[in-house]
Protein backbone atom coordinates (compact mmCIF):
# COMPACT_ATOMS: atom_id res chain seq x y z
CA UNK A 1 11.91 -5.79 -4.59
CA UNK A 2 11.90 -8.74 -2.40
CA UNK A 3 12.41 -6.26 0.63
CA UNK A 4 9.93 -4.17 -0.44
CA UNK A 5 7.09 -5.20 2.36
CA UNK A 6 10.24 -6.10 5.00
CA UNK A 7 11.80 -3.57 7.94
CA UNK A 8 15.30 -3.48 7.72
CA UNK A 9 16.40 -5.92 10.57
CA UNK A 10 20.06 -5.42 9.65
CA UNK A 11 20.68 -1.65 10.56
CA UNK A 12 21.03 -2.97 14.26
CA UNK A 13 23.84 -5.40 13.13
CA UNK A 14 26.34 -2.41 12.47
CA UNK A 15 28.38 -1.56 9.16
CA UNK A 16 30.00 -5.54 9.00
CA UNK A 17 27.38 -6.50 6.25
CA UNK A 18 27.96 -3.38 4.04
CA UNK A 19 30.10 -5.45 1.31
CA UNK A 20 27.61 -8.47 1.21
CA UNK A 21 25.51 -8.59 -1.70
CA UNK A 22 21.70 -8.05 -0.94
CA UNK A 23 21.17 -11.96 -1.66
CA UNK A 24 23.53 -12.54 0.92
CA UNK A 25 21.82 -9.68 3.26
CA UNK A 26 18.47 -10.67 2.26
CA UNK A 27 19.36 -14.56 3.43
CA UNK A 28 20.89 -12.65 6.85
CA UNK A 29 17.58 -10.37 7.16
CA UNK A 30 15.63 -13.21 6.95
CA UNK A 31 17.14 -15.65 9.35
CA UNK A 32 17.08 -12.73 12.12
CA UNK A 33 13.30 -12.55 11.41
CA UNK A 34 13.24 -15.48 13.21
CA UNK A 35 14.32 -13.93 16.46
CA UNK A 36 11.67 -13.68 18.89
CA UNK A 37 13.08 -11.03 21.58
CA UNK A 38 13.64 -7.73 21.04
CA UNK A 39 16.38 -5.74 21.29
CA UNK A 40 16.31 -1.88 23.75
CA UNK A 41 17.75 -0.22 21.30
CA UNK A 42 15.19 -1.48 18.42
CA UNK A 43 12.26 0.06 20.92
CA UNK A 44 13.83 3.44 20.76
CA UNK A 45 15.01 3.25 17.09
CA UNK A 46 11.31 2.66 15.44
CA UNK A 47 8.55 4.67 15.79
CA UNK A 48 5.10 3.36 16.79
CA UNK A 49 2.06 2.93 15.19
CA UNK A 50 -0.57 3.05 18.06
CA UNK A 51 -3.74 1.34 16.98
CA UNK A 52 -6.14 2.10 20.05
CA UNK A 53 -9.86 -0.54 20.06
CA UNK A 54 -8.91 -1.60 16.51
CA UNK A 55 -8.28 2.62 15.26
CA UNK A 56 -5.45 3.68 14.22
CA UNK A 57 -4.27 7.15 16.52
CA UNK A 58 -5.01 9.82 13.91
CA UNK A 59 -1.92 11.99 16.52
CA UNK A 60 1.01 10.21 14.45
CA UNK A 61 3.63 7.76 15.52
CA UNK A 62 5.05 7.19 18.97
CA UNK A 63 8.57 7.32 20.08
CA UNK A 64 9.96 5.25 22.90
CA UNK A 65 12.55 6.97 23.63
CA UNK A 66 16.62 6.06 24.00
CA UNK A 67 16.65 7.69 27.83
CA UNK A 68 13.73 5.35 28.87
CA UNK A 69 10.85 7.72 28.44
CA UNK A 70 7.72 7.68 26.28
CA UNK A 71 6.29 11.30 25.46
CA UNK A 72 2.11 10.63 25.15
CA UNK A 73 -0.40 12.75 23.99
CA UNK A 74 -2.75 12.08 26.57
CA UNK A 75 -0.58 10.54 29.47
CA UNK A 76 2.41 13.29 29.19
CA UNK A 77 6.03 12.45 29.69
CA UNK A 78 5.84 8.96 31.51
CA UNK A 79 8.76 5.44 31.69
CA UNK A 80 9.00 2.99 30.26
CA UNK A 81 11.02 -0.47 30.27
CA UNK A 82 11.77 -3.84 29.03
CA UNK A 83 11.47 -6.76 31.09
CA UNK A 84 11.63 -10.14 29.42
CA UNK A 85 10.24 -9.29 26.00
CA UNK A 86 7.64 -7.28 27.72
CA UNK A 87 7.37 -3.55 27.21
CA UNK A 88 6.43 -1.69 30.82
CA UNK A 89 4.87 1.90 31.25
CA UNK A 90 2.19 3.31 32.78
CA UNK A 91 1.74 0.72 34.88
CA UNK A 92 0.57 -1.56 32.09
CA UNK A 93 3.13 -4.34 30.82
CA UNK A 94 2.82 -5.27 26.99
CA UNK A 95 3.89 -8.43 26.01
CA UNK A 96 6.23 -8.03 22.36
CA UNK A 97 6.29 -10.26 19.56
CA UNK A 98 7.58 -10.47 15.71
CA UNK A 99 5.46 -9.39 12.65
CA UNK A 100 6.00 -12.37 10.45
CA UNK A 101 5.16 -10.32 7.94
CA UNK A 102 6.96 -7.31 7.74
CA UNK A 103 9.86 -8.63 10.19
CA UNK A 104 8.87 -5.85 12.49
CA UNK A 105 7.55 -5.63 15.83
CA UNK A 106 3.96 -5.68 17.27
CA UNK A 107 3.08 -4.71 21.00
CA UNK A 108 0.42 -5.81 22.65
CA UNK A 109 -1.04 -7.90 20.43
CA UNK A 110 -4.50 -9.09 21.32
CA UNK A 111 -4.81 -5.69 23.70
CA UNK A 112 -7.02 -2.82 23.31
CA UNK A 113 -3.53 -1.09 22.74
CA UNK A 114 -1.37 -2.69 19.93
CA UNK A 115 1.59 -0.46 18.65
CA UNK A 116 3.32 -1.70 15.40
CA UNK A 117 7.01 -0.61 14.85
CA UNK A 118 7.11 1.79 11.42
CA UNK A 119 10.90 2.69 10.36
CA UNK A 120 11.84 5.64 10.15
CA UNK A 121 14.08 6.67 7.22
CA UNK A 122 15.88 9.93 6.25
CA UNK A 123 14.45 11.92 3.79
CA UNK A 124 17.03 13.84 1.36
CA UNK A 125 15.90 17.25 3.02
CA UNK A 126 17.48 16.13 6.28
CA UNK A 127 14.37 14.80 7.89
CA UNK A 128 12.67 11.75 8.60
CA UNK A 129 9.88 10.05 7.52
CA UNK A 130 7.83 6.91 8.18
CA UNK A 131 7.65 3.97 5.78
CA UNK A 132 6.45 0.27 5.95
């Protein structure tokens, strides 16, 4: 219950924790919460939660891509990067920093553009949602 509210910080850590208890996970979760600089491939494995002049986008999450693209709904197909704990695209550069209290992600905090990371988790039919 205790992860309940958190992302799930350990799915980038590989299979090595899969015989710890969840105490012992939990305890591991919640050190790396602590980290402040992201990791590529946590950029491309969330979605995004674009919140646009304090409104949440009513056209879903975002996707930053694996292959260093970001698909928008009103810019197109455009790049993107990260360049020290910054994300860059469009010609705009986002500084990134933890949610201390989810564990996730926010982007551009304190922007007109903020993006919050929302996991993504596989439903039983095969596809994915978005939780947390």
């Amino acid at each position: 219950r205790v992860w309940n509210s958190k992302q799930n910080v350990l799915r980038f850590h590989g299979p090595r924790f899969s015989s710890f208890s969840w105490k012992e996970k939990y305890a591991i979760a919640e050190e790396d919460s602590h980290r402040e600089k992201i990791r590529l491939e946590e950029i491309s494995s969330f979605r995004w939660k674009l919140v646009y002049n304090g409104n949440v986008s009513r056209m879903g999450v975002r996707h930053f891509r694996e292959d260093g693209f970001y698909e928008s709904p009103y810019l197109g197909l455009t790049e993107w990067q990260l360049e020290r704990n910054c994300l860059v695209f469009s010609g705009l550069v986002f500084p990134i920093e933890r949610n201390r209290e989810n564990w996730g992600w926010i982007i551009g905090k304190g922007s007109n553009t903020v993006y919050h990371s929302v996991e993504i988790l596989p439903t039983s039919s095969g596809t994915s949602s978005s939780t947390k």
